[in-house]
Protein backbone atom coordinates (compact mmCIF):
# COMPACT_ATOMS: atom_id res chain seq x y z
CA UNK A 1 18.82 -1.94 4.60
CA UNK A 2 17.08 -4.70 6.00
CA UNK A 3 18.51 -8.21 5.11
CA UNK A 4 16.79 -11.65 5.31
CA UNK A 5 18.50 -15.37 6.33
CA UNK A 6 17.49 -17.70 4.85
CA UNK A 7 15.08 -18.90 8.10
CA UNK A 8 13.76 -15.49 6.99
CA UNK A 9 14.80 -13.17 10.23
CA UNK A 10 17.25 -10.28 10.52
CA UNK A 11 20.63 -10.26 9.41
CA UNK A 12 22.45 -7.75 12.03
CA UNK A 13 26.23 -8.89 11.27
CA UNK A 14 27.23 -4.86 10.99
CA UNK A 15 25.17 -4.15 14.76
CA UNK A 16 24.62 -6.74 16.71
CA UNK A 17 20.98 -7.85 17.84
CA UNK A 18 19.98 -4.27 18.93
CA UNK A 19 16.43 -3.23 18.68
CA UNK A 20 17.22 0.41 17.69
CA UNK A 21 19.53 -1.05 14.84
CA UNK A 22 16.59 -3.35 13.35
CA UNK A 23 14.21 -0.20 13.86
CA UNK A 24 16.81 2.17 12.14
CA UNK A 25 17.18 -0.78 9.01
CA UNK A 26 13.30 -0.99 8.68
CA UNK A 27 13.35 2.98 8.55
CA UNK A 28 16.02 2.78 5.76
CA UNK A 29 14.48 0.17 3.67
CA UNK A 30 10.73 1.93 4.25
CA UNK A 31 12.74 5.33 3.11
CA UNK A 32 13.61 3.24 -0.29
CA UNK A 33 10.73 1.14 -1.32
CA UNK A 34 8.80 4.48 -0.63
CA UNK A 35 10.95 5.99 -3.70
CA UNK A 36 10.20 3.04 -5.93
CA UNK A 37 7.33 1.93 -8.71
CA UNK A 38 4.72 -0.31 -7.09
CA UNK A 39 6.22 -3.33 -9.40
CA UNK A 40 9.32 -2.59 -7.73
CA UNK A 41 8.39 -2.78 -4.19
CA UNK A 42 6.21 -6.15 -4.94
CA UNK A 43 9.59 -7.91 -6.35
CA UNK A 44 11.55 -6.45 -2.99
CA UNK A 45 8.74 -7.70 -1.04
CA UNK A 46 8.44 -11.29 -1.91
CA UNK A 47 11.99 -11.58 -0.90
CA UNK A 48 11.31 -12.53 2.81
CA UNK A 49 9.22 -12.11 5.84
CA UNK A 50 10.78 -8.61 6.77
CA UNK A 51 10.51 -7.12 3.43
CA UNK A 52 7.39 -8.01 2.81
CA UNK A 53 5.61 -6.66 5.82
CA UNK A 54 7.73 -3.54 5.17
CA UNK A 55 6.32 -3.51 1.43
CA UNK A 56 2.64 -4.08 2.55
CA UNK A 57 3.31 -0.85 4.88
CA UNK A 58 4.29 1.42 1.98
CA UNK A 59 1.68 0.32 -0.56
CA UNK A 60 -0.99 0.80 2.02
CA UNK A 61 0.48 4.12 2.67
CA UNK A 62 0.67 4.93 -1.31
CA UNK A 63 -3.22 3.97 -1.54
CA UNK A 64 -4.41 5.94 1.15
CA UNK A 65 -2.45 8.82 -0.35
CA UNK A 66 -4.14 8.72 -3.38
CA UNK A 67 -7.34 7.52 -1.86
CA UNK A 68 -7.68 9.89 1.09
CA UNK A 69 -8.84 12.73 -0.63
CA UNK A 70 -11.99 10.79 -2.42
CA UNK A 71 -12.84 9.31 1.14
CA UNK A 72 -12.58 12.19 3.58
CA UNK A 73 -12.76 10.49 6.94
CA UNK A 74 -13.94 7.69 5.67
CA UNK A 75 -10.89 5.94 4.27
CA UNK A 76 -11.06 2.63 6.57
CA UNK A 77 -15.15 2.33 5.41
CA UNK A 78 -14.17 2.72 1.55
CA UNK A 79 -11.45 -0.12 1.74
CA UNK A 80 -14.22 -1.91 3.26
CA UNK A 81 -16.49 -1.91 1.13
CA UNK A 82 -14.21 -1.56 -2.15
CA UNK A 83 -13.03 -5.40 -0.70
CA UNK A 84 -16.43 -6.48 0.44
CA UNK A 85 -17.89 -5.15 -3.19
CA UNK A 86 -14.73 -6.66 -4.87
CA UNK A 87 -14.21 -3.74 -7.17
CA UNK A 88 -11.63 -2.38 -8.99
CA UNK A 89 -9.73 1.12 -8.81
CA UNK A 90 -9.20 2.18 -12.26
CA UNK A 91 -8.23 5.74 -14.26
CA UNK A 92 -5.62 7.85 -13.06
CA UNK A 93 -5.65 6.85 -9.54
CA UNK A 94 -4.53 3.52 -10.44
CA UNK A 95 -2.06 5.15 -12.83
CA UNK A 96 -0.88 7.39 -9.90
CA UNK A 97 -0.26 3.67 -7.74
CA UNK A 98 0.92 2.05 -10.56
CA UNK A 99 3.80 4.85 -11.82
CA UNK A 100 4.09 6.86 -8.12
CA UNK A 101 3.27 9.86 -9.73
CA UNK A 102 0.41 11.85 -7.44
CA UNK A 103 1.64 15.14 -8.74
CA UNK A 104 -1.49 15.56 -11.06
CA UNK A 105 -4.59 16.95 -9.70
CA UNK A 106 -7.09 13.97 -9.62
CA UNK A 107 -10.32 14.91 -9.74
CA UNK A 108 -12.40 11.57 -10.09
CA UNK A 109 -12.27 8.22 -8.76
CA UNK A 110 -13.19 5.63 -11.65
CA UNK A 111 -14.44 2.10 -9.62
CA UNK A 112 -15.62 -0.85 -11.13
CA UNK A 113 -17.99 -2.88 -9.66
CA UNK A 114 -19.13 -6.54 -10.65
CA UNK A 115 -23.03 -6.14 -10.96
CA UNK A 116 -23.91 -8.45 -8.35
CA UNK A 117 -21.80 -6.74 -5.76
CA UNK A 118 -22.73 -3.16 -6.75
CA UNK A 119 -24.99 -2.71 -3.46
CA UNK A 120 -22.37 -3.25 -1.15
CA UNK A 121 -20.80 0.28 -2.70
CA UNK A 122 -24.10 1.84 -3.38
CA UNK A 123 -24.82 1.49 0.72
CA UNK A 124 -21.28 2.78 1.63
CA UNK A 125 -22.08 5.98 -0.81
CA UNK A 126 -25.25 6.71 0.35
CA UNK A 127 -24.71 6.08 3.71
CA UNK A 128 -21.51 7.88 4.35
C-alpha cells in the first residue's frame, strides 16, 4: 500500500526508491480503494498527496462506470456540461456511486438542474 511522510511523498522503507516499487504500491492501493464505499475512499484520500490523487482516479473511474452507458461517446461532453450547468446526479445512479453497487440494471438518469443553468444541459442534449 502506498504510505505518506509527513512532507507528504512516498514511504519506500520495504524497497528502496524504485520506480516499479512505487508503481506496484499505487496498483495495490488503486486495487483497494476500488473495493471500497465512496465515503471510504474520500476519508483514505484526504490522508496525503499520494492517496488522494489515487482516490480522485478511482471515483472518476466509478462515475464513468455508471455514467458511460447514459452518455455513449459522449462521456467527456456530459461532465462538461453537468459542471458547466452545475447539476446534480440523483436516483439510483447516485445510489450506485454512493453504495458501489452497479449490479442493478439502471435504466434512467435523474439530473437536477438549477433553472437558470438549465440551457447549458438542454444544448448538450440536443446537440449531441
Amino acid at each position: 500500500m502506498v504510505k505518506c511522510s509527513s512532507g507528504g511523498g512516498f514511504s519506500y522503507a520495504l524497497c528502496g526508491f524504485s520506480q516499479v516499487c512505487m508503481v506496484q504500491e499505487e496498483d495495490i492501493a488503486t486495487m483497494i480503494l476500488a473495493m471500497s464505499t465512496i465515503a471510504d475512499v474520500i476519508m483514505i484520500s484526504r490522508t496525503c498527496h499520494a492517496m488522494h490523487r489515487i482516490g480522485q482516479g478511482v471515483v472518476h473511474r466509478c462515475f464513468r462506470r455508471i455514467i458511460s452507458p447514459f452518455a455513449f461517446d459522449a462521456f467527456d461532453f456530459l461532465v462538461s456540461a453537468l459542471r458547466q450547468s452545475e447539476s446534480l446526479v440523483t436516483g439510483s445512479a447516485a445510489r450506485a456511486m454512493i453504495t458501489g453497487d452497479i449490479s442493478q440494471d439502471m435504466r434512467d438518469l435523474n439530473i437536477l438542474v438549477p433553472h437558470v443553468k438549465f440551457n447549458v444541459l438542454h444544448d448538450f442534449v440536443t446537440e449531441t
